[in-house]
N, C-alpha and C. Protein backbone atom coordinates (compact mmCIF):
# COMPACT_ATOMS: atom_id res chain seq x y z
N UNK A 1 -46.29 -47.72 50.25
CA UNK A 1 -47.16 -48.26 49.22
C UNK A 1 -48.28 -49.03 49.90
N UNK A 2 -49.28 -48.52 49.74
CA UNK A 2 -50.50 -49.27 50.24
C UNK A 2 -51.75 -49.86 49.02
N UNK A 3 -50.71 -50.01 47.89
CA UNK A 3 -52.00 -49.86 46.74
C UNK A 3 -51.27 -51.50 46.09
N UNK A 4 -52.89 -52.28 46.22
CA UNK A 4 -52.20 -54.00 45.96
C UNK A 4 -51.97 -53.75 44.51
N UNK A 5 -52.10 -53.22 43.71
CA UNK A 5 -51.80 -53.54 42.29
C UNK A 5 -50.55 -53.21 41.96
N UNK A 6 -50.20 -52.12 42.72
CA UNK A 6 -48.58 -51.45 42.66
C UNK A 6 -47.96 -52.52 43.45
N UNK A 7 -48.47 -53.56 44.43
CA UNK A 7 -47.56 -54.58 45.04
C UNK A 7 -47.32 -55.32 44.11
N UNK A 8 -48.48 -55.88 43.19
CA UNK A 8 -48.21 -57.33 42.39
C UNK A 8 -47.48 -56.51 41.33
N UNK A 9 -47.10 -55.40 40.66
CA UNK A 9 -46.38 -54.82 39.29
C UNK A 9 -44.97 -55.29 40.31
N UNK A 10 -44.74 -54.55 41.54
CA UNK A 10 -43.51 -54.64 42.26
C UNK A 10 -43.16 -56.50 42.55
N UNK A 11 -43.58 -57.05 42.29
CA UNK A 11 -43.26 -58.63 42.28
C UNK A 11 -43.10 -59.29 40.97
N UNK A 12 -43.41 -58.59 39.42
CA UNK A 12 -43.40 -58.61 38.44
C UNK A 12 -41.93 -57.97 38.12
N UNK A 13 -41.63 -56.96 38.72
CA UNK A 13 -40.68 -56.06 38.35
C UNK A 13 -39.27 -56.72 39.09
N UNK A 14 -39.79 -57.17 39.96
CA UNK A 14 -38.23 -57.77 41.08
C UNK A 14 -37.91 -58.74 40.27
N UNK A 15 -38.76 -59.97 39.50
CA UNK A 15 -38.45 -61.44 39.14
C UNK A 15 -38.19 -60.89 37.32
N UNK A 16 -38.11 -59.76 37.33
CA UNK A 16 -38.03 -59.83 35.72
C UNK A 16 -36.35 -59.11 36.11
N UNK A 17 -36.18 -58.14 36.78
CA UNK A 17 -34.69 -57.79 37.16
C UNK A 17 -33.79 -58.29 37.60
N UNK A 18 -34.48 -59.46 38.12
CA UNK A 18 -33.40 -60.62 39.16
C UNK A 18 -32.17 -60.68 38.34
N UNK A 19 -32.06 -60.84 36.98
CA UNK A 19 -30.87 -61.60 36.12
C UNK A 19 -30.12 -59.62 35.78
N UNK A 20 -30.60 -58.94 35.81
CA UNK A 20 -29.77 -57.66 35.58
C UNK A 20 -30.07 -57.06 33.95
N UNK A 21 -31.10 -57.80 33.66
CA UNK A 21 -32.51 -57.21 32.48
C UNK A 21 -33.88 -57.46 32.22
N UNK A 22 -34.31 -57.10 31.62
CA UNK A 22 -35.93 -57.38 31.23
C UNK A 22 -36.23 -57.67 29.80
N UNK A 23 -36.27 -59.03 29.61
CA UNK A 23 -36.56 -58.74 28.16
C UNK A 23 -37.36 -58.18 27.45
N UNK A 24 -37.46 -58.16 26.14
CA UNK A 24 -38.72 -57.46 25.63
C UNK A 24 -40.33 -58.33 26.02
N UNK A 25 -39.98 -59.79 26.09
CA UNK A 25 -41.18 -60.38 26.43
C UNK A 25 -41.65 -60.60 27.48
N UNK A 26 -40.93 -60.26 28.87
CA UNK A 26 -40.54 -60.19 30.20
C UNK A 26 -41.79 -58.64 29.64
N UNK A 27 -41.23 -57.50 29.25
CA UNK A 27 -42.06 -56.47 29.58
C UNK A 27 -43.11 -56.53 29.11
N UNK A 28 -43.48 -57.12 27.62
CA UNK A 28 -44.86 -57.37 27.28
C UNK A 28 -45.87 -58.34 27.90
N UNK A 29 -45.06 -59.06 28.80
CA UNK A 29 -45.83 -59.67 29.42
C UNK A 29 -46.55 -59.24 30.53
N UNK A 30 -45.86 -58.47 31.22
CA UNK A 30 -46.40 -57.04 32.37
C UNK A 30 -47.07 -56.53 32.09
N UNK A 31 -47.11 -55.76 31.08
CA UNK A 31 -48.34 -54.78 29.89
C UNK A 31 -49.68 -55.62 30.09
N UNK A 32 -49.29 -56.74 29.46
CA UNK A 32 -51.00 -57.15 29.12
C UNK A 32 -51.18 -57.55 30.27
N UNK A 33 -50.74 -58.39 31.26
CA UNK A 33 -51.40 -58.73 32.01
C UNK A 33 -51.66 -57.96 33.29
N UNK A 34 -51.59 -55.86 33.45
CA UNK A 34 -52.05 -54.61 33.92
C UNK A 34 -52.82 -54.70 32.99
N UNK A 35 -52.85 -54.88 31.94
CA UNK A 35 -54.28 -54.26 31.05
C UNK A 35 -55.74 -55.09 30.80
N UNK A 36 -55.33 -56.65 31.21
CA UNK A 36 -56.15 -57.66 31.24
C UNK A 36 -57.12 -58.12 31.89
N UNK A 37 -55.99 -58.40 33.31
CA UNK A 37 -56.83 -59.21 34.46
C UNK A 37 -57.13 -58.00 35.40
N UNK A 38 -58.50 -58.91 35.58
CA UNK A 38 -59.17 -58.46 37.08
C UNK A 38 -58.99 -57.64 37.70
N UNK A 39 -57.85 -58.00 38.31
CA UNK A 39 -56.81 -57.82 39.49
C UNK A 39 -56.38 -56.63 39.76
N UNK A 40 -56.27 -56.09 38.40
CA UNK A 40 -55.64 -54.61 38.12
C UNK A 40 -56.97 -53.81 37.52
N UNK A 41 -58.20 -54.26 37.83
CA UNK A 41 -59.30 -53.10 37.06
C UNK A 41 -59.03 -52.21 37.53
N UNK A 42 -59.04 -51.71 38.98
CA UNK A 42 -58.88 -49.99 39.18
C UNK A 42 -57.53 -49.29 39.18
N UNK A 43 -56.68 -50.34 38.44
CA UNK A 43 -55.33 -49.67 38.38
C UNK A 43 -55.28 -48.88 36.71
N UNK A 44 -54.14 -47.53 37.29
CA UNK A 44 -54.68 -46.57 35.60
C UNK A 44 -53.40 -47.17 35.15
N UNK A 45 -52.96 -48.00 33.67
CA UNK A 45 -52.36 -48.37 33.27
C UNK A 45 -51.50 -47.44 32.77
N UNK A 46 -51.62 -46.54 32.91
CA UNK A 46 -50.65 -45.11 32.39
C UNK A 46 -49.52 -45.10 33.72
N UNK A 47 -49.75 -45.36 34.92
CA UNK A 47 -49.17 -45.35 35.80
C UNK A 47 -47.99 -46.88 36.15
N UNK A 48 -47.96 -47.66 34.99
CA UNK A 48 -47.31 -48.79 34.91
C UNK A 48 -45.99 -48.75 34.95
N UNK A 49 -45.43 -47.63 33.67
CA UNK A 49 -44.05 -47.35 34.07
C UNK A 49 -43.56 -46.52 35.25
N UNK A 50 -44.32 -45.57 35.66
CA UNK A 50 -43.95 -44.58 37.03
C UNK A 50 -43.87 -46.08 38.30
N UNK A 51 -44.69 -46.73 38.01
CA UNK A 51 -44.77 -47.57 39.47
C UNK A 51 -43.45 -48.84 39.26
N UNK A 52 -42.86 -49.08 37.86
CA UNK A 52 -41.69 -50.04 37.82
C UNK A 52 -40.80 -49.15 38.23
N UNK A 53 -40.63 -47.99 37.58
CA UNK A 53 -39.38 -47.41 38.14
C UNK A 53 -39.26 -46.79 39.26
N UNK A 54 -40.24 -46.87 40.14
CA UNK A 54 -39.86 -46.46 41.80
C UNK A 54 -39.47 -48.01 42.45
N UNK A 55 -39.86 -49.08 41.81
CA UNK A 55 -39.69 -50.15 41.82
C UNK A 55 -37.70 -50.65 42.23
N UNK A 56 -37.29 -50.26 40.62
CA UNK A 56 -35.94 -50.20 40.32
C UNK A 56 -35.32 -49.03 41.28
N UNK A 57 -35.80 -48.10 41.07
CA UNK A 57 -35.30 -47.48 42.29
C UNK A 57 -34.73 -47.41 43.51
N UNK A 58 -35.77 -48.31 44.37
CA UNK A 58 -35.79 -49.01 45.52
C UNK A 58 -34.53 -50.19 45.39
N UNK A 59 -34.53 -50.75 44.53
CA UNK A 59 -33.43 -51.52 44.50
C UNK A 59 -32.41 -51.35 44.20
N UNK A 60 -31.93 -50.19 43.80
CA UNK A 60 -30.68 -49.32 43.68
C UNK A 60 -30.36 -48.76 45.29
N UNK A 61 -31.22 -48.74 46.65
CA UNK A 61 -30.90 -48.36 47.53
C UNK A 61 -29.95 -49.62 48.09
N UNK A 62 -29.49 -49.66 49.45
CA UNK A 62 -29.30 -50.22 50.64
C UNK A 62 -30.39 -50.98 50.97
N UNK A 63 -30.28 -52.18 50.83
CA UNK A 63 -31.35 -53.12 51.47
C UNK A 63 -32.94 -53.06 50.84
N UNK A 64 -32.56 -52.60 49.44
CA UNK A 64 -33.34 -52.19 48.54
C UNK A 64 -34.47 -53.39 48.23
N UNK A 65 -33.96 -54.78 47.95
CA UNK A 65 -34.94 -55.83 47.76
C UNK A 65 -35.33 -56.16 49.10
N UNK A 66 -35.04 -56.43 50.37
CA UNK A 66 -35.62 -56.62 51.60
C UNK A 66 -36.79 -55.72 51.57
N UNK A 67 -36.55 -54.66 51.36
CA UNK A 67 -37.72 -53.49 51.90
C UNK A 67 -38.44 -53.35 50.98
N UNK A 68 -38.14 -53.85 49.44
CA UNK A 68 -39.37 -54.37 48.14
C UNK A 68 -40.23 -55.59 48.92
N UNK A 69 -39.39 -56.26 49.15
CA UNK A 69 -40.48 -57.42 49.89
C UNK A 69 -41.36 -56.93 50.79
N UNK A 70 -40.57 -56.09 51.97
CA UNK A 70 -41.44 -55.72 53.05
C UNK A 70 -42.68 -55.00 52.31
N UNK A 71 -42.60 -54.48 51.29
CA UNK A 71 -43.88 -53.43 51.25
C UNK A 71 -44.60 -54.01 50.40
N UNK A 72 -44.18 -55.36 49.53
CA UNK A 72 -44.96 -55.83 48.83
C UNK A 72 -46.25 -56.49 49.75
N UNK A 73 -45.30 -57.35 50.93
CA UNK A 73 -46.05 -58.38 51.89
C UNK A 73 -47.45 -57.12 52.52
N UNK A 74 -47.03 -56.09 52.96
CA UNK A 74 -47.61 -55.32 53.34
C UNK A 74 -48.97 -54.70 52.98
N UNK A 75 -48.77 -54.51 52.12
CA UNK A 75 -49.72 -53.74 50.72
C UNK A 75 -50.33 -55.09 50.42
N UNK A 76 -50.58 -56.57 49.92
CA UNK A 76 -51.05 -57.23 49.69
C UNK A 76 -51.95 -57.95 50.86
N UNK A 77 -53.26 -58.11 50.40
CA UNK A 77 -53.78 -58.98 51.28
C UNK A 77 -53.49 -60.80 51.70
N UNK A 78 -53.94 -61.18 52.32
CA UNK A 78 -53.61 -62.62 52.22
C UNK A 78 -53.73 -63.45 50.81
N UNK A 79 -55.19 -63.08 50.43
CA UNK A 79 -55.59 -63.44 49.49
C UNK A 79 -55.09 -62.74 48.33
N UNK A 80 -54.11 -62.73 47.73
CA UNK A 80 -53.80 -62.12 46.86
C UNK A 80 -52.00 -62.75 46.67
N UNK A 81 -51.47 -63.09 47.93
CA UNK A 81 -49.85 -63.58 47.89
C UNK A 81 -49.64 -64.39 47.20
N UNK A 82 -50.81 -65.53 46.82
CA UNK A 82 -50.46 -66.69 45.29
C UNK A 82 -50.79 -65.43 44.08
N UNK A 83 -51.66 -64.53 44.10
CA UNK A 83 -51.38 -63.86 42.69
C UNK A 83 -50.33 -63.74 42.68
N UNK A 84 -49.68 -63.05 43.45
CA UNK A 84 -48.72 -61.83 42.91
C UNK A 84 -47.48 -63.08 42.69
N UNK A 85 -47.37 -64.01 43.34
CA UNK A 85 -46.72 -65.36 42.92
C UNK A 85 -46.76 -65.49 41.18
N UNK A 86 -47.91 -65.72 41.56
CA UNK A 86 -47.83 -66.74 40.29
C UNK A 86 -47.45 -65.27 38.72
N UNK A 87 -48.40 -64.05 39.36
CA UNK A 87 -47.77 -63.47 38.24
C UNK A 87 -46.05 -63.41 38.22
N UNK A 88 -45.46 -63.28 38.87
CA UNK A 88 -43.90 -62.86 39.08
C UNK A 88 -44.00 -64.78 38.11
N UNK A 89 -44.06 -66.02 37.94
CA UNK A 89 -43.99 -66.58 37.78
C UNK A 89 -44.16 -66.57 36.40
N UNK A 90 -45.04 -65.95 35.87
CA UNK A 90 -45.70 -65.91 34.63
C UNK A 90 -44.41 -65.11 33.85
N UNK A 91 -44.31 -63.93 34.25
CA UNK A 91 -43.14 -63.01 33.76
C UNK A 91 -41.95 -63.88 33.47
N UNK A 92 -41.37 -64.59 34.75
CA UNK A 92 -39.99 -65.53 34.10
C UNK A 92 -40.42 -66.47 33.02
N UNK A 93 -41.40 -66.93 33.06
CA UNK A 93 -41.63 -67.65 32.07
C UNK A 93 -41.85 -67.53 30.74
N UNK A 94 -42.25 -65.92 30.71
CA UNK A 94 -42.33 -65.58 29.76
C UNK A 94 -41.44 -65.06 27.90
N UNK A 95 -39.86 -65.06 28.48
CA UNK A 95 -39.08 -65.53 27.65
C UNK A 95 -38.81 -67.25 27.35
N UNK A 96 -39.28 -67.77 28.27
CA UNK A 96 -39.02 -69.39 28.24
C UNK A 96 -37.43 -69.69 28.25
N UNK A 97 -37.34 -68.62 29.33
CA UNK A 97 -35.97 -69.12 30.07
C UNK A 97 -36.17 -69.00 31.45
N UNK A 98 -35.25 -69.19 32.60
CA UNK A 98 -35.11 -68.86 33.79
C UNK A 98 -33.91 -68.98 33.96
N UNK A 99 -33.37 -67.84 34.82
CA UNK A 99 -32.06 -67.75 35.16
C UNK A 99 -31.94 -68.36 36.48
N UNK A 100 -30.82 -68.80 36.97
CA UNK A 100 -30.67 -68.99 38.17
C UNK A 100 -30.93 -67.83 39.29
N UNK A 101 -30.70 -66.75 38.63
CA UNK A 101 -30.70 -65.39 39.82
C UNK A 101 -32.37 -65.15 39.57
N UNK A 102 -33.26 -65.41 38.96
CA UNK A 102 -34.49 -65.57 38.80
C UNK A 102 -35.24 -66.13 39.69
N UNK A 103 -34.78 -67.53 39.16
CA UNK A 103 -35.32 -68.67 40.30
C UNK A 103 -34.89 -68.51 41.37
N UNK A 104 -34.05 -67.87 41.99
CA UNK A 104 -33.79 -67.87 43.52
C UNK A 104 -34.49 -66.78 43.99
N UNK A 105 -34.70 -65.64 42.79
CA UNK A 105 -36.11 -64.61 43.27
C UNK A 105 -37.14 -64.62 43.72
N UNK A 106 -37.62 -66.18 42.92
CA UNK A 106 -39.32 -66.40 43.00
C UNK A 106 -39.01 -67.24 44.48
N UNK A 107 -37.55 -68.10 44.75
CA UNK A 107 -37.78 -68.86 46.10
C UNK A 107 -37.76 -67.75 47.21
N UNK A 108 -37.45 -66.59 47.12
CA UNK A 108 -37.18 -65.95 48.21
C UNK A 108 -38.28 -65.14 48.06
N UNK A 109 -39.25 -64.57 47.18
CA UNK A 109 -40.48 -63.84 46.94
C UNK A 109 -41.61 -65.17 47.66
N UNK A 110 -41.44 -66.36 47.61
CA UNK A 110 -42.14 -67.25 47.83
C UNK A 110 -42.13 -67.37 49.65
N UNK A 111 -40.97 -67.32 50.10
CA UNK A 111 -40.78 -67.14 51.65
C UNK A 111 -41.32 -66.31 52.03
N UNK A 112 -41.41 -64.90 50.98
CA UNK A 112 -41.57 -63.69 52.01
C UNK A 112 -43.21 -63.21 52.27
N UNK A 113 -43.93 -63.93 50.91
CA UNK A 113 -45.02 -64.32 50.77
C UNK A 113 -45.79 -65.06 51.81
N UNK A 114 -45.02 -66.01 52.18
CA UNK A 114 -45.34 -67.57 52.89
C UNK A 114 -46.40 -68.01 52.06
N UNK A 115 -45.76 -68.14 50.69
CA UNK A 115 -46.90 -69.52 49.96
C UNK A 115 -46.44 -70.41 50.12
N UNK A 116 -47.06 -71.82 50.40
CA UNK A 116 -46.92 -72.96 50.47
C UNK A 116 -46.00 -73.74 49.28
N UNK A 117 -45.22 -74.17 50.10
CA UNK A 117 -44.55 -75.20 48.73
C UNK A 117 -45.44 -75.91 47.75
N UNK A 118 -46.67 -76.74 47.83
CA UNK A 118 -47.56 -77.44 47.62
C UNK A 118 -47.88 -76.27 46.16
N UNK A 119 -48.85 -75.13 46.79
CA UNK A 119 -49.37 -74.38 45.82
C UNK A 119 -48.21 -73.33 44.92
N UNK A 120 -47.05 -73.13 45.30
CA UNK A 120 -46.12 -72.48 44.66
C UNK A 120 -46.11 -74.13 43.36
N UNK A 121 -45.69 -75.00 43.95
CA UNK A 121 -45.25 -75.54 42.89
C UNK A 121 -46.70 -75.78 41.96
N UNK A 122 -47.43 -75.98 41.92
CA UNK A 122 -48.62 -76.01 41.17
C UNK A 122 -48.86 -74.91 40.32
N UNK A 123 -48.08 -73.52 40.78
CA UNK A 123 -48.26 -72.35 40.20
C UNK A 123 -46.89 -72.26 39.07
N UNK A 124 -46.43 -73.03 39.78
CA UNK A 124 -44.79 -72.90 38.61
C UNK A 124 -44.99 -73.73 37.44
N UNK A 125 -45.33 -74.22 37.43
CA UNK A 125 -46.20 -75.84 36.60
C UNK A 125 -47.02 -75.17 35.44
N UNK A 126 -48.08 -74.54 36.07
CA UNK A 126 -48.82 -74.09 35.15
C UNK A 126 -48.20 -72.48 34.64
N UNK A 127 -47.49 -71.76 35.43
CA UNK A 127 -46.73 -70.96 34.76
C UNK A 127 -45.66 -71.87 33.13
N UNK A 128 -45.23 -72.85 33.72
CA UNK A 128 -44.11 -73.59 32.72
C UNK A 128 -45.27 -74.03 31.66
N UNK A 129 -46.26 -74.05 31.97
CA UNK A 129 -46.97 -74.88 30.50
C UNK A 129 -47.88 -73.67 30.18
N UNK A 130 -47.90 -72.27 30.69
CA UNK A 130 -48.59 -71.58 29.77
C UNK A 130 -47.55 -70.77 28.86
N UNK A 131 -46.28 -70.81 29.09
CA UNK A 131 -44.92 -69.92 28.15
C UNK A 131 -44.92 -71.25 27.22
N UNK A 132 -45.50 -72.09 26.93
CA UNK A 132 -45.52 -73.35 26.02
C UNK A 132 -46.40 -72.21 24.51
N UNK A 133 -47.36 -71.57 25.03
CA UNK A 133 -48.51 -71.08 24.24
C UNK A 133 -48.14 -69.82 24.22
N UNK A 134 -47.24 -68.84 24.59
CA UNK A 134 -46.77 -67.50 24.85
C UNK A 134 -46.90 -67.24 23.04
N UNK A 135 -47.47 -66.19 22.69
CA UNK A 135 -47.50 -65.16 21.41
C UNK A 135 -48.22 -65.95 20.75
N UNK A 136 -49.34 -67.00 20.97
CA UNK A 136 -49.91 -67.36 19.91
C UNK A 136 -51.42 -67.44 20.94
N UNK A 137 -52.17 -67.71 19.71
CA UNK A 137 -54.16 -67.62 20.26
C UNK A 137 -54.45 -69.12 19.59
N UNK A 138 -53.72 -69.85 19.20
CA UNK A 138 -53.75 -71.04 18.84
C UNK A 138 -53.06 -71.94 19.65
N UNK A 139 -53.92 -73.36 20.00
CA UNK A 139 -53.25 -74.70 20.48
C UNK A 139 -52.07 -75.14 19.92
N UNK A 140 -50.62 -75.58 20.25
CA UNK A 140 -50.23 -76.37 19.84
C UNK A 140 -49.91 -77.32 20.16
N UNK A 141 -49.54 -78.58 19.78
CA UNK A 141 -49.22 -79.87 19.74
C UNK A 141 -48.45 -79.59 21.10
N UNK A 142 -49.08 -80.32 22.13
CA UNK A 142 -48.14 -80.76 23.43
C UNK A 142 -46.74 -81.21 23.42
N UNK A 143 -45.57 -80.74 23.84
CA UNK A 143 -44.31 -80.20 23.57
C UNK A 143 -43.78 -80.29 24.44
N UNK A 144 -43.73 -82.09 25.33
CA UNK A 144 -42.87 -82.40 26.98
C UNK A 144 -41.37 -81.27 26.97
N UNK A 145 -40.62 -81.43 26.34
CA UNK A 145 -39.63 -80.92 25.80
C UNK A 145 -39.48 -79.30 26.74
N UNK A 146 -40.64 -78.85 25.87
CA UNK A 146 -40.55 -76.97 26.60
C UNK A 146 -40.64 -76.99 28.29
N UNK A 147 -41.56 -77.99 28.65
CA UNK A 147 -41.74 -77.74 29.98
C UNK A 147 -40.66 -77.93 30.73
């Protein structure tokens, strides 16, 4: 895999499988944000499910998540290892749960990355306070509670 957009779906796809499903908002959250940002303009969004399930695939092998990492690190530029962070971040957050087998995804996606503790946690932060606003286009009342 040499194609960064198929890296950051494959860092989306590892932290949404970590727990042994995907929720429905776990996957809608993947959707829009291939169909949204930037990041993914020259990616053909038709190719979203073919590229999760070589994804899952890979992790049905022998040493299946090691060698997801290896090709994620690979395929991504420097500049790009807090995206694909923070999206994999965005995804757990996006049911407004986290599992423990989750969170130990994003710490070990975070090593393999080498993002900084400093900016990982700044990215988890604002991941935790944007699943505050998840399915709505309206503000609501600040809500210590969710975070």
């Amino acid at each position: 895999m040499q194609d960064p957009s198929a890296a950051l779906i494959y860092a989306m796809v590892l932290t949404s499988a970590a727990d042994g499903s995907m929720s429905d908002a776990e996957l809608q959250t993947m959707g829009e944000m291939v169909s949204r940002l930037p990041v993914f303009g020259d990616f053909d969004t038709d190719r979203l499910p073919e590229v999760a399930e070589e994804c899952a695939a890979l992790l049905q092998q022998e040493d299946g998540l090691a060698r997801a990492f290896e090709r994620i690190r690979a395929a991504l530029p420097t500049r790009l290892r807090e995206t694909a962070y923070a999206l994999a971040c965005d995804v757990v957050a996006a049911d407004q749960t986290a599992s423990q087998e989750e969170l130990r995804l994003l710490e070990m996606l975070r090593e393999a990355l080498e993002v900084e503790r400093l900016p990982a946690a700044a990215i988890e932060r604002a991941a935790r306070a944007g699943s505050c606003f998840a399915g709505t286009t309206e503000l609501r009342p600040y809500d210590r509670s969710r975070l």
